[in-house]
C-alpha atoms as a PDB file:
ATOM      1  CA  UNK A   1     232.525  45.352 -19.023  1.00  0.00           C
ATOM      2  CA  UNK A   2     230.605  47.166 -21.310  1.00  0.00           C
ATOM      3  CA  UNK A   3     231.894  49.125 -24.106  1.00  0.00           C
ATOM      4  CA  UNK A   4     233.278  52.618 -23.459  1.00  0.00           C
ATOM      5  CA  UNK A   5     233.057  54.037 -27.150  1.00  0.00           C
ATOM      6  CA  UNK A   6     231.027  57.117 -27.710  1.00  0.00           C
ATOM      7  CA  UNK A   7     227.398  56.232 -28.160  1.00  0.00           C
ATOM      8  CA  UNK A   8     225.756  57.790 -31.280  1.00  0.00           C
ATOM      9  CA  UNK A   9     222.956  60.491 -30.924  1.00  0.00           C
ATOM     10  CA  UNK A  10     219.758  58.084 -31.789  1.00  0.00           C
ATOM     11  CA  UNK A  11     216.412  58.778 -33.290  1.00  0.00           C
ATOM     12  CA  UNK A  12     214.185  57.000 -30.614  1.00  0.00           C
ATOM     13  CA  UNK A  13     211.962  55.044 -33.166  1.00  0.00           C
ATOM     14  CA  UNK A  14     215.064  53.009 -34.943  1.00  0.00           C
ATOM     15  CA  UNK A  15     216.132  49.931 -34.890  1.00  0.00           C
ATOM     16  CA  UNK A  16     219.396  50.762 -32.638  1.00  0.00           C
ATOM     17  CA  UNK A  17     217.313  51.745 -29.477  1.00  0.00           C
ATOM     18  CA  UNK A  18     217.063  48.261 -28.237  1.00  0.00           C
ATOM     19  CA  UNK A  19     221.110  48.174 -28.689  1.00  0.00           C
ATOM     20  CA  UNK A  20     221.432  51.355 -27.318  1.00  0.00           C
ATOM     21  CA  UNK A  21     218.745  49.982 -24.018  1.00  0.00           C
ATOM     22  CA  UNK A  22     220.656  47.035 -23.353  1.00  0.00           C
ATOM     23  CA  UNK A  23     224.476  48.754 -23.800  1.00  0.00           C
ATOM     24  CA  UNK A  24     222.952  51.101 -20.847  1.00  0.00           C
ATOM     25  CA  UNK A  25     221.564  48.470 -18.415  1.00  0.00           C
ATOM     26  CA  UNK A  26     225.017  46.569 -19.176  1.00  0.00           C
ATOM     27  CA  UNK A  27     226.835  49.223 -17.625  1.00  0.00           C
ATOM     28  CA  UNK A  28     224.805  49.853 -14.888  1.00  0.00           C
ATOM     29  CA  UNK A  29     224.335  46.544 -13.784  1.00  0.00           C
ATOM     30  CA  UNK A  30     227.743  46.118 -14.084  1.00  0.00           C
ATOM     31  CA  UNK A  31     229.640  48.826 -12.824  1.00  0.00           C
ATOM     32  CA  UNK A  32     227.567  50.064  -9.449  1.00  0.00           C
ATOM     33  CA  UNK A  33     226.421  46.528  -7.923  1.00  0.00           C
ATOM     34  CA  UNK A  34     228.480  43.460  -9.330  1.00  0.00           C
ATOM     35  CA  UNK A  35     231.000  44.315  -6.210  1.00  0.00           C
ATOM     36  CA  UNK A  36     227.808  43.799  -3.921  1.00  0.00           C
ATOM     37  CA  UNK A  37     226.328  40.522  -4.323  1.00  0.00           C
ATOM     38  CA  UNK A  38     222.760  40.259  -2.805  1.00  0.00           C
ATOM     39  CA  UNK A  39     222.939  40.134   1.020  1.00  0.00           C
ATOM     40  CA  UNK A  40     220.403  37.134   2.678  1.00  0.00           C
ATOM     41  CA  UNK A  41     221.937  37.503   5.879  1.00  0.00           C
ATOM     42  CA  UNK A  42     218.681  38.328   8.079  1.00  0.00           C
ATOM     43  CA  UNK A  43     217.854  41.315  10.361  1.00  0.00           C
ATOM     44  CA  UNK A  44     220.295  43.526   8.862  1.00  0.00           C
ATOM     45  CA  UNK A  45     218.099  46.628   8.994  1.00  0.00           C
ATOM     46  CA  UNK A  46     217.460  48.626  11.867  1.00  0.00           C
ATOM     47  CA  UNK A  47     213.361  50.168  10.840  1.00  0.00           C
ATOM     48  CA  UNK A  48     211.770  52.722  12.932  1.00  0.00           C
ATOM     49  CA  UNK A  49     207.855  53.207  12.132  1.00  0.00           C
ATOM     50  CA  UNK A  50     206.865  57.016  11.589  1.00  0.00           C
ATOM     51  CA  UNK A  51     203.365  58.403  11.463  1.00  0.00           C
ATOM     52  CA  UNK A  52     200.908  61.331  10.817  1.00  0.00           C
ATOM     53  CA  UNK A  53     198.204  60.557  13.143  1.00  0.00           C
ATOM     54  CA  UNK A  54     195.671  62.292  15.462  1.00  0.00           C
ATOM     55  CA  UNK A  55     192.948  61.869  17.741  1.00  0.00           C
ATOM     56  CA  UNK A  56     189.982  61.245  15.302  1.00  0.00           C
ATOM     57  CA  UNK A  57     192.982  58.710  13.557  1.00  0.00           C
ATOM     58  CA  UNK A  58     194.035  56.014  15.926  1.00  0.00           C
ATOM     59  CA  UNK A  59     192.269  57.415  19.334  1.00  0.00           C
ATOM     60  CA  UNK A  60     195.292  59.604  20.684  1.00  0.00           C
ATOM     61  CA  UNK A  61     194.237  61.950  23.335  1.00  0.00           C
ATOM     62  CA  UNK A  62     191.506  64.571  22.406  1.00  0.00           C
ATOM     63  CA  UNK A  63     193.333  67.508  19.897  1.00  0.00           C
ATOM     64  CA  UNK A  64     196.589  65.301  20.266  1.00  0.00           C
ATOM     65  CA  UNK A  65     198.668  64.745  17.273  1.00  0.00           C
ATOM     66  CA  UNK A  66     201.832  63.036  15.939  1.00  0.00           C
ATOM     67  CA  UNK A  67     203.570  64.121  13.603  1.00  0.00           C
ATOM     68  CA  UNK A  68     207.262  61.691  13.389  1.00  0.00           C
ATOM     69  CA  UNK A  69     207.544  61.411   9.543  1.00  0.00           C
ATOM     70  CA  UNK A  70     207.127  65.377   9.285  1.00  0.00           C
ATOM     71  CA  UNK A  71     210.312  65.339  12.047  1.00  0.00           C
ATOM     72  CA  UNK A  72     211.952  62.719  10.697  1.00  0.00           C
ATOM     73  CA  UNK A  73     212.606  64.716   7.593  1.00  0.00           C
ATOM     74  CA  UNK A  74     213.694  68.089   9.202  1.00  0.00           C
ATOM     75  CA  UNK A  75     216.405  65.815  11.296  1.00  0.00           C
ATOM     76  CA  UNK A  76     217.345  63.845   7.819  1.00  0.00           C
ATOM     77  CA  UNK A  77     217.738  66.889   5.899  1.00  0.00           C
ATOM     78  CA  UNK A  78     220.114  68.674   8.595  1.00  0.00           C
ATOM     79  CA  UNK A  79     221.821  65.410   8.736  1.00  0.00           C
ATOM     80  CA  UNK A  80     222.739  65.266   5.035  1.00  0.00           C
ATOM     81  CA  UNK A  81     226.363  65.313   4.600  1.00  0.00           C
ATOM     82  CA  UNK A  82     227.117  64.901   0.455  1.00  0.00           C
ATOM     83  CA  UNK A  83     223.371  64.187  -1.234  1.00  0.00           C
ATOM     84  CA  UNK A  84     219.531  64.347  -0.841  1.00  0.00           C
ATOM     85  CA  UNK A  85     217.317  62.557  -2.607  1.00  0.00           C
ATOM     86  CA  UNK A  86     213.511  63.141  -2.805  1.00  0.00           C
ATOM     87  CA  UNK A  87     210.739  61.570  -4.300  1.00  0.00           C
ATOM     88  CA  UNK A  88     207.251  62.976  -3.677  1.00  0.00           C
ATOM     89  CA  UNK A  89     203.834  63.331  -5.215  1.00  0.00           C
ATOM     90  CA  UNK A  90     202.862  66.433  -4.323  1.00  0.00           C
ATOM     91  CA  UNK A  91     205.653  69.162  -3.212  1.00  0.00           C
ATOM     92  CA  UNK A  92     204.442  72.252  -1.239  1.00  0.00           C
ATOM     93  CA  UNK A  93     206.304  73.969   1.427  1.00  0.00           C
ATOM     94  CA  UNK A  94     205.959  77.624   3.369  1.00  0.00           C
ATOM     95  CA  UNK A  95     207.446  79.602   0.861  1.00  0.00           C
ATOM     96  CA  UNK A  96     208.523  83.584   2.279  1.00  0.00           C
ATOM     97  CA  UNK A  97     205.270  85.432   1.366  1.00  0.00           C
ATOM     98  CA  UNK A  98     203.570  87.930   3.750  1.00  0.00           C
ATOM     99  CA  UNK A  99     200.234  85.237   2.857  1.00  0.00           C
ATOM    100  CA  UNK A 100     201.311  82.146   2.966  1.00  0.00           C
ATOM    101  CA  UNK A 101     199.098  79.478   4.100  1.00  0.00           C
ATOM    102  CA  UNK A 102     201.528  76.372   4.047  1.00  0.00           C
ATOM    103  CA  UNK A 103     202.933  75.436   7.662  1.00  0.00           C
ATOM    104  CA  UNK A 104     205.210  72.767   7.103  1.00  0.00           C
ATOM    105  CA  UNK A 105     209.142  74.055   6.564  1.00  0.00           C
ATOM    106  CA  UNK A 106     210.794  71.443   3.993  1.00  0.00           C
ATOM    107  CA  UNK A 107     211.995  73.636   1.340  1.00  0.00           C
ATOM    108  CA  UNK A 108     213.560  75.963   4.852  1.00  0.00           C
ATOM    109  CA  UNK A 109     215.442  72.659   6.223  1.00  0.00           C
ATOM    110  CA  UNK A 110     216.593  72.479   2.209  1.00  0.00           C
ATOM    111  CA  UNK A 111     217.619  76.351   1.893  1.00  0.00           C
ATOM    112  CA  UNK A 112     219.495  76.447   4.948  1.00  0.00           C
ATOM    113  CA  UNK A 113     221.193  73.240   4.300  1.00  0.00           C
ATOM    114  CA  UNK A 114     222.739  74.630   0.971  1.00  0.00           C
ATOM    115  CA  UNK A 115     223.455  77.939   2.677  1.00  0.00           C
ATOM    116  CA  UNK A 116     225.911  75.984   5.226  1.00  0.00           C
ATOM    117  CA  UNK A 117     227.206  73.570   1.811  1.00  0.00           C
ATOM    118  CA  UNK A 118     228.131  77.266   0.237  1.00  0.00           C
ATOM    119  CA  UNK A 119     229.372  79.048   3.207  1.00  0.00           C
ATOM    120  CA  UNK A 120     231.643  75.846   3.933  1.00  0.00           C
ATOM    121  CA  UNK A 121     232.437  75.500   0.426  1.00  0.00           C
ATOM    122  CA  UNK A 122     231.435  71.703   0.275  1.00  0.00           C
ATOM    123  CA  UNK A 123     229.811  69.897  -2.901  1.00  0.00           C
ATOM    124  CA  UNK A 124     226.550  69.113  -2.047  1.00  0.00           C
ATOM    125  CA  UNK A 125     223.261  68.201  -4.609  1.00  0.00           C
ATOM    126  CA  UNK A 126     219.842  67.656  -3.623  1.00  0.00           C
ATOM    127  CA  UNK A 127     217.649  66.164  -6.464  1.00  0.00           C
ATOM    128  CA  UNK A 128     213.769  66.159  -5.975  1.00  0.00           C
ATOM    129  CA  UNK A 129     211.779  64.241  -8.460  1.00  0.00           C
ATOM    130  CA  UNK A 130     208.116  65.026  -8.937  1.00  0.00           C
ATOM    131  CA  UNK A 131     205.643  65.081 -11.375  1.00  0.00           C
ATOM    132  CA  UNK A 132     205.372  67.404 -13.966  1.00  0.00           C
ATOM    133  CA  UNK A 133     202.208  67.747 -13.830  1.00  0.00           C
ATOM    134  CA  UNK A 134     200.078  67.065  -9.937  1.00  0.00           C
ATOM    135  CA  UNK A 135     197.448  65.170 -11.750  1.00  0.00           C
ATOM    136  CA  UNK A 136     198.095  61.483 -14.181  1.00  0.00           C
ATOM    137  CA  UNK A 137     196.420  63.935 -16.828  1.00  0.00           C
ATOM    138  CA  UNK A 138     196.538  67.559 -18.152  1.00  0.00           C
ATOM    139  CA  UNK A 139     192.529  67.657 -17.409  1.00  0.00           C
ATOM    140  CA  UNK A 140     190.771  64.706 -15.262  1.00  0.00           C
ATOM    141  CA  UNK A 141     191.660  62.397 -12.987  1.00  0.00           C
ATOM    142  CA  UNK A 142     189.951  60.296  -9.958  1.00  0.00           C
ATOM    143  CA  UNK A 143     190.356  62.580  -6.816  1.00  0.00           C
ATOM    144  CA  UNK A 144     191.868  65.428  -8.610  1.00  0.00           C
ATOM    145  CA  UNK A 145     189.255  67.200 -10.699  1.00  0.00           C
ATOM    146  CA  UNK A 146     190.145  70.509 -13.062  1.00  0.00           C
ATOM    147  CA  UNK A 147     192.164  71.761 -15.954  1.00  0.00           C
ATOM    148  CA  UNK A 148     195.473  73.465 -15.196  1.00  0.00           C
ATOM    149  CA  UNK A 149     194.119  76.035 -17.905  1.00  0.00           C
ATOM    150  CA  UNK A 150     191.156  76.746 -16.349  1.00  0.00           C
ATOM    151  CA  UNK A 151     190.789  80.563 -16.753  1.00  0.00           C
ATOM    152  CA  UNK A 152     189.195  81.142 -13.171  1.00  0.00           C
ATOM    153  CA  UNK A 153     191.487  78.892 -11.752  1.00  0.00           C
ATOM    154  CA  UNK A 154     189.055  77.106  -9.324  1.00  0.00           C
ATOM    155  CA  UNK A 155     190.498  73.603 -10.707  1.00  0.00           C
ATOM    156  CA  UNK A 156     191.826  71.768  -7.715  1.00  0.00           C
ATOM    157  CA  UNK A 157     194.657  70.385 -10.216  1.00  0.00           C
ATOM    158  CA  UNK A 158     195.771  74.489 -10.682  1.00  0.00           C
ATOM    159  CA  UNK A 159     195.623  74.911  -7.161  1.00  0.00           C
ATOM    160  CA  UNK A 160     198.396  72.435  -6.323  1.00  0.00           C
ATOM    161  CA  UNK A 161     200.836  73.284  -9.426  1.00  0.00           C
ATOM    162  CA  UNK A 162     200.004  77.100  -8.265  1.00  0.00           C
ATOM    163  CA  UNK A 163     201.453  76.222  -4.766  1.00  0.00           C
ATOM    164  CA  UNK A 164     204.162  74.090  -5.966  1.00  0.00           C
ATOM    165  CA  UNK A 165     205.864  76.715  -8.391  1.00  0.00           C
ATOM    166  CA  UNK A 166     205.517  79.258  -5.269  1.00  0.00           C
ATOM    167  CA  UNK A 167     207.208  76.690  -3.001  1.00  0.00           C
ATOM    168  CA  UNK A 168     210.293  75.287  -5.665  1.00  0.00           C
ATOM    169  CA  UNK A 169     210.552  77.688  -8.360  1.00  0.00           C
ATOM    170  CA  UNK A 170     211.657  80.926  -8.789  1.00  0.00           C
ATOM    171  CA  UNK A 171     208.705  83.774  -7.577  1.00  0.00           C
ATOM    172  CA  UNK A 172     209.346  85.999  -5.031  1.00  0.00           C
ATOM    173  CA  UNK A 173     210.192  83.776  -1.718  1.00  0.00           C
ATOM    174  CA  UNK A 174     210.268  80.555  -3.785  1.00  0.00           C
ATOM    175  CA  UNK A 175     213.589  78.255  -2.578  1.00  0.00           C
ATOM    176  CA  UNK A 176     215.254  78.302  -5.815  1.00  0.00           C
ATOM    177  CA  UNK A 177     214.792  82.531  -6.125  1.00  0.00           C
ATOM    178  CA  UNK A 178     215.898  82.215  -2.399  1.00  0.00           C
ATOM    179  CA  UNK A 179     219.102  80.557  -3.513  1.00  0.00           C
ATOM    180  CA  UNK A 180     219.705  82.920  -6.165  1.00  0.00           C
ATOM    181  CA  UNK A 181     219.118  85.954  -3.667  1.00  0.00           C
ATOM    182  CA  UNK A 182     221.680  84.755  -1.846  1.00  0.00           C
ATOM    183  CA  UNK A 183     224.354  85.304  -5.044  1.00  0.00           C
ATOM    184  CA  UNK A 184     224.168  81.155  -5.394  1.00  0.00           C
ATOM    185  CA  UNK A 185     224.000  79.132  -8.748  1.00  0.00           C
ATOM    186  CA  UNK A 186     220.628  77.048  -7.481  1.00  0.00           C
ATOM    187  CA  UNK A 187     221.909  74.323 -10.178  1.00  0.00           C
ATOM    188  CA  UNK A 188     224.917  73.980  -8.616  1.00  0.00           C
ATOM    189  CA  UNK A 189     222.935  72.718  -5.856  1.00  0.00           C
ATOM    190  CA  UNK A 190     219.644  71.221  -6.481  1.00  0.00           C
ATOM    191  CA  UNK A 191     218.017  69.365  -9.675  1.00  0.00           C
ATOM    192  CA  UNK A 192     214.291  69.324  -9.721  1.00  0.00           C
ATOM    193  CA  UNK A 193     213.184  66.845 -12.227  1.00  0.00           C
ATOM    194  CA  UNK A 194     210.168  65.303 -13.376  1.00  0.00           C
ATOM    195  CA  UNK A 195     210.133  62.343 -16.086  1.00  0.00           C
ATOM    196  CA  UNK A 196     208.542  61.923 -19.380  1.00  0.00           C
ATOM    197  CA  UNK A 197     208.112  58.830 -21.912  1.00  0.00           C
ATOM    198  CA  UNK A 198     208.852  58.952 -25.656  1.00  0.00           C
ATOM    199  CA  UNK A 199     208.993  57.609 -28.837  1.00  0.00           C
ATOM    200  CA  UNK A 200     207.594  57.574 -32.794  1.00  0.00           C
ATOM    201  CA  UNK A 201     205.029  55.853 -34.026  1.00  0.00           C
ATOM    202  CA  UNK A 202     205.311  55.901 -37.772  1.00  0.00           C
ATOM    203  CA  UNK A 203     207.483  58.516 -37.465  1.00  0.00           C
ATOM    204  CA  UNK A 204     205.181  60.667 -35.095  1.00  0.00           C
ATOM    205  CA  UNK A 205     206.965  62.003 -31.833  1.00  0.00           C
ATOM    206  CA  UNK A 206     204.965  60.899 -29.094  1.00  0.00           C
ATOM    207  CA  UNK A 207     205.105  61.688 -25.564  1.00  0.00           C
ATOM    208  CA  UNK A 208     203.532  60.944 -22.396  1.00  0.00           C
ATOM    209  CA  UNK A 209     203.774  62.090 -18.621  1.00  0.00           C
ATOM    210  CA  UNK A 210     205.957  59.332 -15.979  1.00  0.00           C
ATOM    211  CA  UNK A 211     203.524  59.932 -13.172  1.00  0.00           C
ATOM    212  CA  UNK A 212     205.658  60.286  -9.703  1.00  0.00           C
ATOM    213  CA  UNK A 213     203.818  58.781  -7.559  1.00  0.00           C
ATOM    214  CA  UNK A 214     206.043  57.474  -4.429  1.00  0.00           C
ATOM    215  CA  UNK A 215     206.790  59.262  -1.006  1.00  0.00           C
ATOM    216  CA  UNK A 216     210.570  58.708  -0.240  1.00  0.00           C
ATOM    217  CA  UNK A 217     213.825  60.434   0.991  1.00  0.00           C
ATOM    218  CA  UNK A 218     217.409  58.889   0.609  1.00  0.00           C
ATOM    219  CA  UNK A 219     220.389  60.403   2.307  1.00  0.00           C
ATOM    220  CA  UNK A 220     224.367  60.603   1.571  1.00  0.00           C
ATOM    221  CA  UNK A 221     223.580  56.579   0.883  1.00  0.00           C
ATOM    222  CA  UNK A 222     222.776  55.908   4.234  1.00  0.00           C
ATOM    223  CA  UNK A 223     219.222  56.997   5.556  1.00  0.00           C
ATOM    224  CA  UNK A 224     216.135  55.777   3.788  1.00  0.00           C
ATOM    225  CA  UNK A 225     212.678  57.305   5.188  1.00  0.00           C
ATOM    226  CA  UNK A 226     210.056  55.074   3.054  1.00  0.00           C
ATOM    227  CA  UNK A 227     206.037  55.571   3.207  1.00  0.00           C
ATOM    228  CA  UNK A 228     202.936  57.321   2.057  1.00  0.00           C
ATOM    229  CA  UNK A 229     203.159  60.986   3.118  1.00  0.00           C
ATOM    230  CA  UNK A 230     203.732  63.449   0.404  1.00  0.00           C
ATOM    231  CA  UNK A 231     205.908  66.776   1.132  1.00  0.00           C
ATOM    232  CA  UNK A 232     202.166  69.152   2.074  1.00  0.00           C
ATOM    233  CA  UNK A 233     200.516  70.118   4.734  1.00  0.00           C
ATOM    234  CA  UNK A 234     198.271  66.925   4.512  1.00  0.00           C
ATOM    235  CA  UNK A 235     200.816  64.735   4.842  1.00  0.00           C
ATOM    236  CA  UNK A 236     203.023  66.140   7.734  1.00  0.00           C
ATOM    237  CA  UNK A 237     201.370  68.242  10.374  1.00  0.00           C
ATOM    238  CA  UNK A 238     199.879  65.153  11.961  1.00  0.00           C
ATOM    239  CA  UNK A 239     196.462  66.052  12.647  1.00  0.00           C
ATOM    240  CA  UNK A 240     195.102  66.030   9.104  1.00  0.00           C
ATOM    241  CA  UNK A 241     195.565  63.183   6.472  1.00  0.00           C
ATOM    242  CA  UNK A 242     196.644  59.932   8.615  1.00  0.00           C
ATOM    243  CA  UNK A 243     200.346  58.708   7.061  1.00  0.00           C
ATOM    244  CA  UNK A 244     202.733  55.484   7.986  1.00  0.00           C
ATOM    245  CA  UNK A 245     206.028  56.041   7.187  1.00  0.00           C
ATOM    246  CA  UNK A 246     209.142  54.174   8.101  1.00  0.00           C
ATOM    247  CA  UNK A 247     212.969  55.096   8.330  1.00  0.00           C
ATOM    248  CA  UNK A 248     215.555  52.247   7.086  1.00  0.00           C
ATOM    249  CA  UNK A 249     219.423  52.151   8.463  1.00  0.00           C
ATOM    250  CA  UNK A 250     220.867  48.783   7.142  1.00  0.00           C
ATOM    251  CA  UNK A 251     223.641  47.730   9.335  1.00  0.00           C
ATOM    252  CA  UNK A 252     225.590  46.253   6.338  1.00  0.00           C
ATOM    253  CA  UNK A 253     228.386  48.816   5.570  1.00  0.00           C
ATOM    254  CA  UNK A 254     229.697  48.340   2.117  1.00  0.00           C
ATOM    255  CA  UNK A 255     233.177  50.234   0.041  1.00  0.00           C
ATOM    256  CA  UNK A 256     231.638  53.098  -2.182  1.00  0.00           C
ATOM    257  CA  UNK A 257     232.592  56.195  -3.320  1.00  0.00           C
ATOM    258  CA  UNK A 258     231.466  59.527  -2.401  1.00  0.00           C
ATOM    259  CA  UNK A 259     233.051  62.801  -3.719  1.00  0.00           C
ATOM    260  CA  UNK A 260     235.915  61.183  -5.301  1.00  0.00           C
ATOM    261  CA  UNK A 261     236.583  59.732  -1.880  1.00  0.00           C
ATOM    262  CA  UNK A 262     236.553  56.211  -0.517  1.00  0.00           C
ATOM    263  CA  UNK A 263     233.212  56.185   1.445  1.00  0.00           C
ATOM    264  CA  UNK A 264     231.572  53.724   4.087  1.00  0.00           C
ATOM    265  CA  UNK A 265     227.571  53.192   2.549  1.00  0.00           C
ATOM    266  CA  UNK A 266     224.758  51.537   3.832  1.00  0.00           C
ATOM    267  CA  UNK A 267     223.981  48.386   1.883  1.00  0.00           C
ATOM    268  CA  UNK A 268     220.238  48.748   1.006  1.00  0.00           C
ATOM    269  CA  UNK A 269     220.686  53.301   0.521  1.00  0.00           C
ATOM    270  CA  UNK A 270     222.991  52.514  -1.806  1.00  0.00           C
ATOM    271  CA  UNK A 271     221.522  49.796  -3.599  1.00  0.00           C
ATOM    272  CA  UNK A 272     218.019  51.559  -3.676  1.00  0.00           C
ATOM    273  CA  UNK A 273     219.684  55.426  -4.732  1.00  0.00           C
ATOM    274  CA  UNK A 274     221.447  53.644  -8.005  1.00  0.00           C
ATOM    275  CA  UNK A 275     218.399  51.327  -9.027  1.00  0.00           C
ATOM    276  CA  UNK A 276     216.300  54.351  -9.024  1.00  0.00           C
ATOM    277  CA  UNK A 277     219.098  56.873 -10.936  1.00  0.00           C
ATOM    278  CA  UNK A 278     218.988  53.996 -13.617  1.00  0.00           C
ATOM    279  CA  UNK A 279     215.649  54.026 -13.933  1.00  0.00           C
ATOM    280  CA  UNK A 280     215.158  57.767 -14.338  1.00  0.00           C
ATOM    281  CA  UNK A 281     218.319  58.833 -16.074  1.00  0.00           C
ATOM    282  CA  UNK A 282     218.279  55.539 -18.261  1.00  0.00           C
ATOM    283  CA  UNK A 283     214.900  56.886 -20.052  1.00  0.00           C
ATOM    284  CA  UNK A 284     216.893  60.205 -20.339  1.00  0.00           C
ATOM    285  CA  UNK A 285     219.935  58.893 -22.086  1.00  0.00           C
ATOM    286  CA  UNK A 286     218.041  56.644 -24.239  1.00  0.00           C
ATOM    287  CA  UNK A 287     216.046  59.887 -25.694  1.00  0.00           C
ATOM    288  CA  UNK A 288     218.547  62.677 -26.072  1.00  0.00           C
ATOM    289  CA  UNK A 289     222.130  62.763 -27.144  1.00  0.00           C
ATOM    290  CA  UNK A 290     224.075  61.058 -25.071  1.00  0.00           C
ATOM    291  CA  UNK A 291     227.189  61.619 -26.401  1.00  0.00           C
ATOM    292  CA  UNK A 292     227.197  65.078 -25.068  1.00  0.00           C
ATOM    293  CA  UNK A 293     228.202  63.653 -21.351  1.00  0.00           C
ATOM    294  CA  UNK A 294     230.799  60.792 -22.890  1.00  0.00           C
ATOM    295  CA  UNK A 295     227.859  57.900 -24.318  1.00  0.00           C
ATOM    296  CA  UNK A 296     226.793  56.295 -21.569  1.00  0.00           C
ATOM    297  CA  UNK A 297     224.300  56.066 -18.667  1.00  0.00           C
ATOM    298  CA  UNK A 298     227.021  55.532 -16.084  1.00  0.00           C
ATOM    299  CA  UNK A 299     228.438  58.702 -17.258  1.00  0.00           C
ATOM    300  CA  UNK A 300     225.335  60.517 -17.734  1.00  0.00           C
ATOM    301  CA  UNK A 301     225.104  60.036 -13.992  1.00  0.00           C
ATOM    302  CA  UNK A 302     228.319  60.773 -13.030  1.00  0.00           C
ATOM    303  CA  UNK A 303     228.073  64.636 -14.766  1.00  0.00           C
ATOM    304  CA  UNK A 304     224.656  64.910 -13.423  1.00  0.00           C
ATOM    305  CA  UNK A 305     226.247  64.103 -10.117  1.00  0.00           C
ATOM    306  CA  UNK A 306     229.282  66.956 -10.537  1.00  0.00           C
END
């Protein structure tokens, strides 16, 4: 097992980073998945195939639409007992303006679920990761033209962030103002998180954006929904952009721990959640103190999760 003592607060460019890497991984690897060796016992997954599709898509029935991975989310999110985890590209929802444009209800199915979490007075976290930034770059990139300082703010790039800090963040009818209207701590609840790189080179801080660029909702360690839809309009209401998704319930149950409590997981929820926690949360030990939450990745985790 790796070693418990307090790591030291690092400057990123020493020597003591790639001790520092490898201490982290130790305990990851270690601690969350040594008890579950790799399972090659076939058809262990039940998979259910989702879609946004249309008419003009895959020949439905003139001005018929589908729109499964858009419902498949609503259901998951109601469903969520203990966590929900999000990973999406893009991230806009109807937000509660007299204007609003946006159809599809996401950030409602994520409000109401931390209203009933409060009112029962049950610990419950949702994390969403997304880009900081909707583009790879602060300027250009293929398909998304426009500067998010553009002062007429005709840049398609402004558009989206535009949209996305009315859906998430805290203007009038955003979900996390909507929380706090409600006389809730929104951190108490939700994390929304985006990732960044770093390092020195010859003692110059450099950073650079971790583009987020996968579609994909975990739940309580049990539910995975898997595919190419972001959380928009495009994505969801069926009869626009054409999306496959698909949604993953292993049938291998496996010990964990949820709350504290002894908890009955799915196998391949589980194993997916941590690999991708260490991935993200890894990079953010490694670059800022991480003896503030007791020196280690595991435990960086653990607090996050409180």
């Amino acid at each position: 097992m790796a070693d418990q003592k307090e790591v030291k607060t690092l400057q990123i460019h020493n020597k003591e980073e790639s001790k520092v890497q490898e201490q982290v991984f130790k305990e990851f690897l270690e601690d969350p998945i040594k008890d579950e060796a790799l399972d090659t016992t076939p058809n262990t997954c039940c998979v259910q195939a989702l879609r946004s599709s249309a008419d003009w898509s895959i020949g439905l029935a003139k001005n018929a639409f589908e729109c499964s991975i858009y419902n498949a989310y609503i259901h998951y999110i109601g469903k969520a007992d203990h966590y929900i985890y999000i990973e999406s590209q893009f991230f806009v929802s109807a937000y509660k303006t007299i204007d609003c444009p946006v159809k599809n209800r996401i950030a409602d199915a994520l409000f109401n679920r931390i209203l009933i979490a409060h009112k029962k007075k049950r610990r419950f976290k949702i994390f969403i990761m997304a880009p900081l930034y909707p583009s790879k770059t602060l300027k250009y990139d293929v398909g998304y033209p426009g500067d998010i300082a553009e002062a007429d703010g005709t840049g398609v790039m402004r558009q989206i962030y535009h949209h996305e800090q009315l859906t998430l963040g805290y203007k009038k009818g955003a979900l996390m103002e909507r929380i706090k209207a409600e006389g809730i701590n929104p951190s108490d609840y939700i994390r929304i998180l985006g990732l960044r790189n770093h390092t020195c080179n010859k003692a110059k801080p450099i950073t650079e954006l971790l583009y987020i660029h996968s579609k994909l909702l975990i739940v309580d360690d049990n539910y995975v929904l898997i595919g190419s839809a972001n959380i928009n309009d495009r994505s969801l209401l069926g009869y626009r952009d054409s999306e496959l998704a698909v949604i993953i319930v292993d049938g291998k149950k496996v010990q964990a721990t949820m709350n504290d409590r002894k908890y009955e997981a799915r196998s391949f929820a589980r194993r997916l959640r941590m690999k991708l926690m260490m991935v993200s949360f890894i990079r953010v030990s490694i670059g800022t103190s991480c003896n503030e939450y007791g020196g280690s990745g595991r435990s960086y985790i653990r607090k996050v999760l409180e």
